[in-house]
PDB file of N, CA and C in Angstrom:
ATOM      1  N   UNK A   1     -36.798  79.267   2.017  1.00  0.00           N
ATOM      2  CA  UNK A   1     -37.061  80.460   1.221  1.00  0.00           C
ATOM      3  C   UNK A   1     -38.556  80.773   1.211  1.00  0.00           C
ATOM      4  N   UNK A   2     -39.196  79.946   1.407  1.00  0.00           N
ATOM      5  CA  UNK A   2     -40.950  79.814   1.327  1.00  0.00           C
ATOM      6  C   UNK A   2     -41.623  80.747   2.635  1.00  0.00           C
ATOM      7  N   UNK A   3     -40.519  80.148   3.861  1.00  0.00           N
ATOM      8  CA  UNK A   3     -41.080  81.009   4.874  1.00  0.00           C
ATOM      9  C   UNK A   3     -41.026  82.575   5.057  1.00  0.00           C
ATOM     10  N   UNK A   4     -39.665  82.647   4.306  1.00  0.00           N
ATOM     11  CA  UNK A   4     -38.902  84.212   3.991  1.00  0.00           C
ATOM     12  C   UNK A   4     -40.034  84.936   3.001  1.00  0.00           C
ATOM     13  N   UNK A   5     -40.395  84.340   2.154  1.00  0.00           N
ATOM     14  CA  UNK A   5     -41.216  84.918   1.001  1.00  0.00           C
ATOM     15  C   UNK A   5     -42.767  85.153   1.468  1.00  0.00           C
ATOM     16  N   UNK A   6     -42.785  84.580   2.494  1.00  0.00           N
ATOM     17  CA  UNK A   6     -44.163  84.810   3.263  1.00  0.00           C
ATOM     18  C   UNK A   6     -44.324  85.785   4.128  1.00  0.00           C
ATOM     19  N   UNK A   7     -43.057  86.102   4.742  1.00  0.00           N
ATOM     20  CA  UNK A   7     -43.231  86.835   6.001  1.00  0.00           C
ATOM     21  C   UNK A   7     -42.934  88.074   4.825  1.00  0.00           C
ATOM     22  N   UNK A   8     -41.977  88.401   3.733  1.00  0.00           N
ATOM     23  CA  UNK A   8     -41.948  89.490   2.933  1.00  0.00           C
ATOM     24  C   UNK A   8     -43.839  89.798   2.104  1.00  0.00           C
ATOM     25  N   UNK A   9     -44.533  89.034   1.909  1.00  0.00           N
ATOM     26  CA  UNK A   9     -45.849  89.056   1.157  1.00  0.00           C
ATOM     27  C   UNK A   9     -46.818  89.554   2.345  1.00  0.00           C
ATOM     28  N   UNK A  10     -46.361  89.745   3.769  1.00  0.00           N
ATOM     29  CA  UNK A  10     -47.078  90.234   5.141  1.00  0.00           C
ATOM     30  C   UNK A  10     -46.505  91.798   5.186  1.00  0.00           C
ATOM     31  N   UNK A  11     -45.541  91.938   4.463  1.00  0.00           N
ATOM     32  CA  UNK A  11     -45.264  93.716   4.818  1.00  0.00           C
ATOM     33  C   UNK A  11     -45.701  94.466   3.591  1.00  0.00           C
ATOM     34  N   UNK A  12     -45.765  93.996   2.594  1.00  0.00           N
ATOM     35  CA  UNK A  12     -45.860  94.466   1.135  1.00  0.00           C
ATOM     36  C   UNK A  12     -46.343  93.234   0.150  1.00  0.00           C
ATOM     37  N   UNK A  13     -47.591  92.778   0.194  1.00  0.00           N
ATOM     38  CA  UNK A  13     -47.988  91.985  -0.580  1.00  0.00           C
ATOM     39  C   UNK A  13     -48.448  92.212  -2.067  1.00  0.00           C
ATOM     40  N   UNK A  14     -48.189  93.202  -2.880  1.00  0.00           N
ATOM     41  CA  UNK A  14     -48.212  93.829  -4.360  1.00  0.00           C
ATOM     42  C   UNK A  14     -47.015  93.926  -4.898  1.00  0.00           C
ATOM     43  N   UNK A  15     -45.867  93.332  -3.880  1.00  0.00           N
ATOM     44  CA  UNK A  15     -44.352  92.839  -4.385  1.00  0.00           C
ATOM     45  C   UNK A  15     -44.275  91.528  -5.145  1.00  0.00           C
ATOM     46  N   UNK A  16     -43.334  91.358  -6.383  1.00  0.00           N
ATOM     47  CA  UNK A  16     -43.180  90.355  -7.097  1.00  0.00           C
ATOM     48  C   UNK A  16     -41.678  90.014  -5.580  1.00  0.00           C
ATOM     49  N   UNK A  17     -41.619  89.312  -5.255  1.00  0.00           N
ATOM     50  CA  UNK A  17     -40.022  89.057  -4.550  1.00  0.00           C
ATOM     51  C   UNK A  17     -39.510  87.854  -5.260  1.00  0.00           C
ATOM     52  N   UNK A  18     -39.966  87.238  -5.898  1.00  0.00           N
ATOM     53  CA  UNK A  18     -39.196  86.530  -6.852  1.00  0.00           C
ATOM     54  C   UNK A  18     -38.389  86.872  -7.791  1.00  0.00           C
ATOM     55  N   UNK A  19     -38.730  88.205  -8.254  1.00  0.00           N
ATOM     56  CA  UNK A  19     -38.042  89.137  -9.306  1.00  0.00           C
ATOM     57  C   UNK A  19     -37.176  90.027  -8.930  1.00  0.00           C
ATOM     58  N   UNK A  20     -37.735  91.003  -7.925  1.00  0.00           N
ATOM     59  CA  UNK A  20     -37.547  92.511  -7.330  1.00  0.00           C
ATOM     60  C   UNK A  20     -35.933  92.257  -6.895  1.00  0.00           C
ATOM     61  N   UNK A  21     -35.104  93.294  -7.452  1.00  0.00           N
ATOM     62  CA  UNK A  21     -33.424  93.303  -7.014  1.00  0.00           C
ATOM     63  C   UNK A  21     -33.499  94.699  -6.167  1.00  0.00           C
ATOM     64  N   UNK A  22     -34.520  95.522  -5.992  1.00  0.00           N
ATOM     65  CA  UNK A  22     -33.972  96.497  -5.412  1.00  0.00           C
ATOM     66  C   UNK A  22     -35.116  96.893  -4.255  1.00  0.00           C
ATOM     67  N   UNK A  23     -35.033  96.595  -3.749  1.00  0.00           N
ATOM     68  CA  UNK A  23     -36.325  96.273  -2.457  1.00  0.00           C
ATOM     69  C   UNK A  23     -35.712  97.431  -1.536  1.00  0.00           C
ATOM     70  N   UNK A  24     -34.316  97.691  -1.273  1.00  0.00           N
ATOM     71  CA  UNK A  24     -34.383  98.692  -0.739  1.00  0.00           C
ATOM     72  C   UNK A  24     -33.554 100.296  -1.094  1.00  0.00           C
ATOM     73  N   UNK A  25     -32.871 100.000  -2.569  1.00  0.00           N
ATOM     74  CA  UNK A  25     -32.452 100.688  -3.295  1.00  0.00           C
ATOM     75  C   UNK A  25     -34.221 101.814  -4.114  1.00  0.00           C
ATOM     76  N   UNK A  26     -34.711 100.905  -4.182  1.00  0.00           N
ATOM     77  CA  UNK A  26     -36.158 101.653  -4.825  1.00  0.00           C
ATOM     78  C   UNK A  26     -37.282 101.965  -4.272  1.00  0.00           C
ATOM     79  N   UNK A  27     -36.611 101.868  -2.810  1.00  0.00           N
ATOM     80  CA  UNK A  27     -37.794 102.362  -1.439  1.00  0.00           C
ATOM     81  C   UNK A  27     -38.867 101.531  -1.451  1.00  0.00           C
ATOM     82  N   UNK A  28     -38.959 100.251  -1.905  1.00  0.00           N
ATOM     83  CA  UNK A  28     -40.186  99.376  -1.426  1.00  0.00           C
ATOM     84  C   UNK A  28     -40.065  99.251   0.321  1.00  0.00           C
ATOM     85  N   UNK A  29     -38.740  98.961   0.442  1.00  0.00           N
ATOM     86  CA  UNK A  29     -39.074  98.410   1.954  1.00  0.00           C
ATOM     87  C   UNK A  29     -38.006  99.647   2.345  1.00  0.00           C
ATOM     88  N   UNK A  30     -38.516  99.895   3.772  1.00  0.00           N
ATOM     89  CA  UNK A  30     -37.842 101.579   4.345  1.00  0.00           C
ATOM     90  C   UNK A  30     -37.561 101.124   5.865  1.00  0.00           C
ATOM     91  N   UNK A  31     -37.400 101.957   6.317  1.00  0.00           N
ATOM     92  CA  UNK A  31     -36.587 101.721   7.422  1.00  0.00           C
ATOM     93  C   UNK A  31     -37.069 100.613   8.810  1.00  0.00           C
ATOM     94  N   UNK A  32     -38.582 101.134   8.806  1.00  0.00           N
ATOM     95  CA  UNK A  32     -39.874 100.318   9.573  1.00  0.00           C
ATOM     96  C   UNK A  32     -39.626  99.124   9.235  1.00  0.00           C
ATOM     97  N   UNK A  33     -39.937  98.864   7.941  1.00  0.00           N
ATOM     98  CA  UNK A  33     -40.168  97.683   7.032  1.00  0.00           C
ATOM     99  C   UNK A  33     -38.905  96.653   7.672  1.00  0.00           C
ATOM    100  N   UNK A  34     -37.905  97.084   7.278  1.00  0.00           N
ATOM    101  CA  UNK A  34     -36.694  96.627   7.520  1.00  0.00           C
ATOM    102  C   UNK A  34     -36.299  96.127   8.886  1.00  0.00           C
ATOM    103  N   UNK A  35     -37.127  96.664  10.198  1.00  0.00           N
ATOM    104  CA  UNK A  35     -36.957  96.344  11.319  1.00  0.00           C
ATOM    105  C   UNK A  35     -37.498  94.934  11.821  1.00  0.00           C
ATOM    106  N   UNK A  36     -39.155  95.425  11.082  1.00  0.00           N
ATOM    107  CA  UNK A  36     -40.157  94.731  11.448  1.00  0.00           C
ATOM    108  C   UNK A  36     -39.531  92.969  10.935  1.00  0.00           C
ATOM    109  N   UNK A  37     -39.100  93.040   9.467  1.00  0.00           N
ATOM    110  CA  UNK A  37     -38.368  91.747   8.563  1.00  0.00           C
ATOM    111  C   UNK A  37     -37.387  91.071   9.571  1.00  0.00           C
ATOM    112  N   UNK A  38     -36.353  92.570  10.254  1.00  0.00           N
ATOM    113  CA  UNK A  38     -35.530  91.845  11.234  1.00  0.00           C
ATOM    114  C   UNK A  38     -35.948  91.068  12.157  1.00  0.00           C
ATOM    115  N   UNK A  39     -37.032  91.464  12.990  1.00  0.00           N
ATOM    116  CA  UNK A  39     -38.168  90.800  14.174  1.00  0.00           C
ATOM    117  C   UNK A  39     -38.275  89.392  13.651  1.00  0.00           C
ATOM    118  N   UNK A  40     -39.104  89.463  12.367  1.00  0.00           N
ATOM    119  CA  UNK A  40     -39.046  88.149  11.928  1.00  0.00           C
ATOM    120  C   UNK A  40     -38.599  87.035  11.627  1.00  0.00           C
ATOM    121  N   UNK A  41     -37.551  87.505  11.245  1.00  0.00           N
ATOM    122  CA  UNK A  41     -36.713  86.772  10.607  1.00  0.00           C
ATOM    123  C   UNK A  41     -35.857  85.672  11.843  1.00  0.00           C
ATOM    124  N   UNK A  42     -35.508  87.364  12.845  1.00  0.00           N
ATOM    125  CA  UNK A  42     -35.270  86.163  14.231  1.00  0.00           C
ATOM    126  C   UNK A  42     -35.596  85.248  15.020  1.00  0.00           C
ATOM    127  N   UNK A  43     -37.218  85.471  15.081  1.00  0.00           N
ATOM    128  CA  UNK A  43     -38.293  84.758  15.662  1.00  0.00           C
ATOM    129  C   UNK A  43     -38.511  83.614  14.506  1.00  0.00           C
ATOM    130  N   UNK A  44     -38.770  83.577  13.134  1.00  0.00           N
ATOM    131  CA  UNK A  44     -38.666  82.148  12.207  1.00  0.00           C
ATOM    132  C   UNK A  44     -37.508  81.855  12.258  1.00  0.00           C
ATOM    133  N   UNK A  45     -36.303  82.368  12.051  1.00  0.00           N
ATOM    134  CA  UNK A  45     -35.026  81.300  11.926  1.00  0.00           C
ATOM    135  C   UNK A  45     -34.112  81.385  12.909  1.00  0.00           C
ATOM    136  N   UNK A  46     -34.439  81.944  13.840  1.00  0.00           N
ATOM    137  CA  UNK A  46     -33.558  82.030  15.059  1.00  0.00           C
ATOM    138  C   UNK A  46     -32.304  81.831  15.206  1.00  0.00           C
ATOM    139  N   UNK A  47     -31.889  83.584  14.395  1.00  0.00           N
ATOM    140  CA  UNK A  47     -30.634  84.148  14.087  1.00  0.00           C
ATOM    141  C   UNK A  47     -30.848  85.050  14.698  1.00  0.00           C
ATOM    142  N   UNK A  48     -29.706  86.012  15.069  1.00  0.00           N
ATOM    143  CA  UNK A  48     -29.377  87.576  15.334  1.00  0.00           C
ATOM    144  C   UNK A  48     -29.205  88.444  13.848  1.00  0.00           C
ATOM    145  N   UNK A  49     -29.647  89.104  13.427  1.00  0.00           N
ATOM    146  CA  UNK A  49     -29.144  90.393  12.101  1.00  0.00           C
ATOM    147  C   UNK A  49     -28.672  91.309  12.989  1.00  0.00           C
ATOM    148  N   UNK A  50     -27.132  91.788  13.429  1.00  0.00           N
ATOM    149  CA  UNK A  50     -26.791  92.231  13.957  1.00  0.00           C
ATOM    150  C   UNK A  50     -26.705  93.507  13.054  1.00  0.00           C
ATOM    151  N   UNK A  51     -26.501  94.565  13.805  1.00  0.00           N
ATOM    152  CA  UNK A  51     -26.181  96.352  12.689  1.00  0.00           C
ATOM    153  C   UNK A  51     -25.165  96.163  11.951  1.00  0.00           C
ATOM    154  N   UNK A  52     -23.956  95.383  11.699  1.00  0.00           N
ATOM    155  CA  UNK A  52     -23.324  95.171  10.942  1.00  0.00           C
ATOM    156  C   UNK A  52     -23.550  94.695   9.430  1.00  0.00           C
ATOM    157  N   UNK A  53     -24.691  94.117   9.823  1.00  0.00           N
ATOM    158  CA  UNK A  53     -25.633  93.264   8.732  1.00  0.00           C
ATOM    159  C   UNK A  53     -26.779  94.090   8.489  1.00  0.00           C
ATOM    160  N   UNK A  54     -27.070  95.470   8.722  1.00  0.00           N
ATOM    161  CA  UNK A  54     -28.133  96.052   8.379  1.00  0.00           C
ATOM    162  C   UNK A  54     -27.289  97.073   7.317  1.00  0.00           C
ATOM    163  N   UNK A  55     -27.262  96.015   5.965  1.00  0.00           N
ATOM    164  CA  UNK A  55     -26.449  97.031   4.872  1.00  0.00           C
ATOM    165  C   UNK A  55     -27.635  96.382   3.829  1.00  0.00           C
ATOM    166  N   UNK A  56     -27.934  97.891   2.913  1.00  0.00           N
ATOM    167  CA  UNK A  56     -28.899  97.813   1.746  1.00  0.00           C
ATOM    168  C   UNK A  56     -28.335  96.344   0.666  1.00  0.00           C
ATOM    169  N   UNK A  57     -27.256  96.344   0.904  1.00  0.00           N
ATOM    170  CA  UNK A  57     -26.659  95.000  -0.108  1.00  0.00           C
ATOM    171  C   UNK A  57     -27.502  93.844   0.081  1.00  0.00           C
ATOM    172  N   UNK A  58     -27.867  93.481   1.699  1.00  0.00           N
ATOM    173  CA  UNK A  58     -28.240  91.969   2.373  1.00  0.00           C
ATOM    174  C   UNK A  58     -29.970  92.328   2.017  1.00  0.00           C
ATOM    175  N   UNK A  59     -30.612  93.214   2.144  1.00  0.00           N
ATOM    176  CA  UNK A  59     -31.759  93.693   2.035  1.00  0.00           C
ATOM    177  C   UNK A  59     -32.510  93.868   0.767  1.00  0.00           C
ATOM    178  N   UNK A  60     -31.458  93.549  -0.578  1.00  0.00           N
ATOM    179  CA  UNK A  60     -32.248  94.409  -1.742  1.00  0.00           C
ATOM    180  C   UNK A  60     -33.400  93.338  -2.809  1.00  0.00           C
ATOM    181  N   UNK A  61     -32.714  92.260  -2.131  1.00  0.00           N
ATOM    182  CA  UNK A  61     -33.759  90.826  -3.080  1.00  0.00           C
ATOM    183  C   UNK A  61     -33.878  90.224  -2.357  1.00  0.00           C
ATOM    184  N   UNK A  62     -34.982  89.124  -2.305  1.00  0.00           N
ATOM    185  CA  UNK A  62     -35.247  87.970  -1.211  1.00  0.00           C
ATOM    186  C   UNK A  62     -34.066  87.005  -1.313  1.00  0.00           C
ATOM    187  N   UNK A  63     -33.545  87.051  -2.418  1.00  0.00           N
ATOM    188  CA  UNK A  63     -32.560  86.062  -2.351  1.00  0.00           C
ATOM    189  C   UNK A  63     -31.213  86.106  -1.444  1.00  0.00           C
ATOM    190  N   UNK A  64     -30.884  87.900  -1.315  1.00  0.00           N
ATOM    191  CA  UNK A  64     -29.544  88.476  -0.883  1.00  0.00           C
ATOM    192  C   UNK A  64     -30.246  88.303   1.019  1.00  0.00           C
ATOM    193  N   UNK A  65     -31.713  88.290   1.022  1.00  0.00           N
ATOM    194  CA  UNK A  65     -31.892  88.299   2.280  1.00  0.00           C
ATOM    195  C   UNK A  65     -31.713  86.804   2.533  1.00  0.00           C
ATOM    196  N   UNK A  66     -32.357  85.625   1.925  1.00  0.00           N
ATOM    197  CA  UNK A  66     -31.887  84.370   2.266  1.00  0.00           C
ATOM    198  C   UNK A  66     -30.716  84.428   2.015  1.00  0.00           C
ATOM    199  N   UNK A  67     -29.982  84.454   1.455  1.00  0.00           N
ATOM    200  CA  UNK A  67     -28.517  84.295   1.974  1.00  0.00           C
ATOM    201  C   UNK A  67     -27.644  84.792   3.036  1.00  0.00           C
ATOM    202  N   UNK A  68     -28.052  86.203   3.359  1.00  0.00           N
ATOM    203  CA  UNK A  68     -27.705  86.627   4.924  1.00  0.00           C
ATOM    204  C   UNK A  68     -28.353  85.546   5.573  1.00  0.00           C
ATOM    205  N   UNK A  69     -29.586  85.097   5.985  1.00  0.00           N
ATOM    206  CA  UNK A  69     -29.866  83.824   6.810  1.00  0.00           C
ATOM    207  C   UNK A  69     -29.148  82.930   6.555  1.00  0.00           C
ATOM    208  N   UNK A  70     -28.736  82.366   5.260  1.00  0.00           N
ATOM    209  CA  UNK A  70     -27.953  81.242   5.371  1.00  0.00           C
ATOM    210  C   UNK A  70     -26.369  81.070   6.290  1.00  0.00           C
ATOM    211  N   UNK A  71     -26.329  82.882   5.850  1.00  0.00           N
ATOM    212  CA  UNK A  71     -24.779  82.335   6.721  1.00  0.00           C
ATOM    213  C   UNK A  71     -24.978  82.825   7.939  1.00  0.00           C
ATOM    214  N   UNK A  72     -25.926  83.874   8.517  1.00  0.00           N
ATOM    215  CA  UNK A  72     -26.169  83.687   9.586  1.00  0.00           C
ATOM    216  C   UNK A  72     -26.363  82.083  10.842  1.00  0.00           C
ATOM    217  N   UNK A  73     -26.890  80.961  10.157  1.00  0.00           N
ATOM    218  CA  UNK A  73     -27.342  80.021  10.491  1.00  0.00           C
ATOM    219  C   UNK A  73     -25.846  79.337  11.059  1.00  0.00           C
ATOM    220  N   UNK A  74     -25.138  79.525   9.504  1.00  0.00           N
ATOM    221  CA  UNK A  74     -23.793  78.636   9.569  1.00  0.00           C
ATOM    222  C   UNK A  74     -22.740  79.017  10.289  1.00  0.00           C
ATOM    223  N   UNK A  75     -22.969  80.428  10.609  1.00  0.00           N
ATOM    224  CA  UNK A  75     -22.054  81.118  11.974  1.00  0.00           C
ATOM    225  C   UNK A  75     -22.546  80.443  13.137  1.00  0.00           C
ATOM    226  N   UNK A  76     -23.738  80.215  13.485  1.00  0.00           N
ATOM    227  CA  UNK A  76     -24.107  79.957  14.775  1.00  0.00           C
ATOM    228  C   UNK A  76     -23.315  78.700  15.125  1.00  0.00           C
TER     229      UNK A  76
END
């Protein structure tokens, strides 16, 4: 979660993400944002976020995003 919360404090670092439930319901993170997180996320945890998985639900707290990684991981 440490690495997730780092690479989120590199796109928007005036974000609480420990708190924040609506990251993409309240337009902090937008469409760019969202790509760039995907990039990352594949390259640190070396998963796929396939378009199926590009739903505002998996995106809106760091937590809903570590948990898409988690089961991303556990599919592989």
């Amino acid at each position: 979660m440490d690495e997730l919360i780092s690479i989120l404090k590199e796109i928007h670092p005036d974000v609480d993400y420990e708190t924040a439930t609506n990251l993409v319901d309240g337009k902090i993170l937008d469409s760019f944002d969202i790509i760039s997180l995907v990039s990352e996320i594949a390259e640190q945890f070396d998963v796929v976020v396939s378009a199926e998985h590009m739903i505002p639900e998996n995106f809106n707290s760091a937590q809903a995003i570590w948990n898409l990684i988690q089961k991303l991981e556990d599919d592989e």
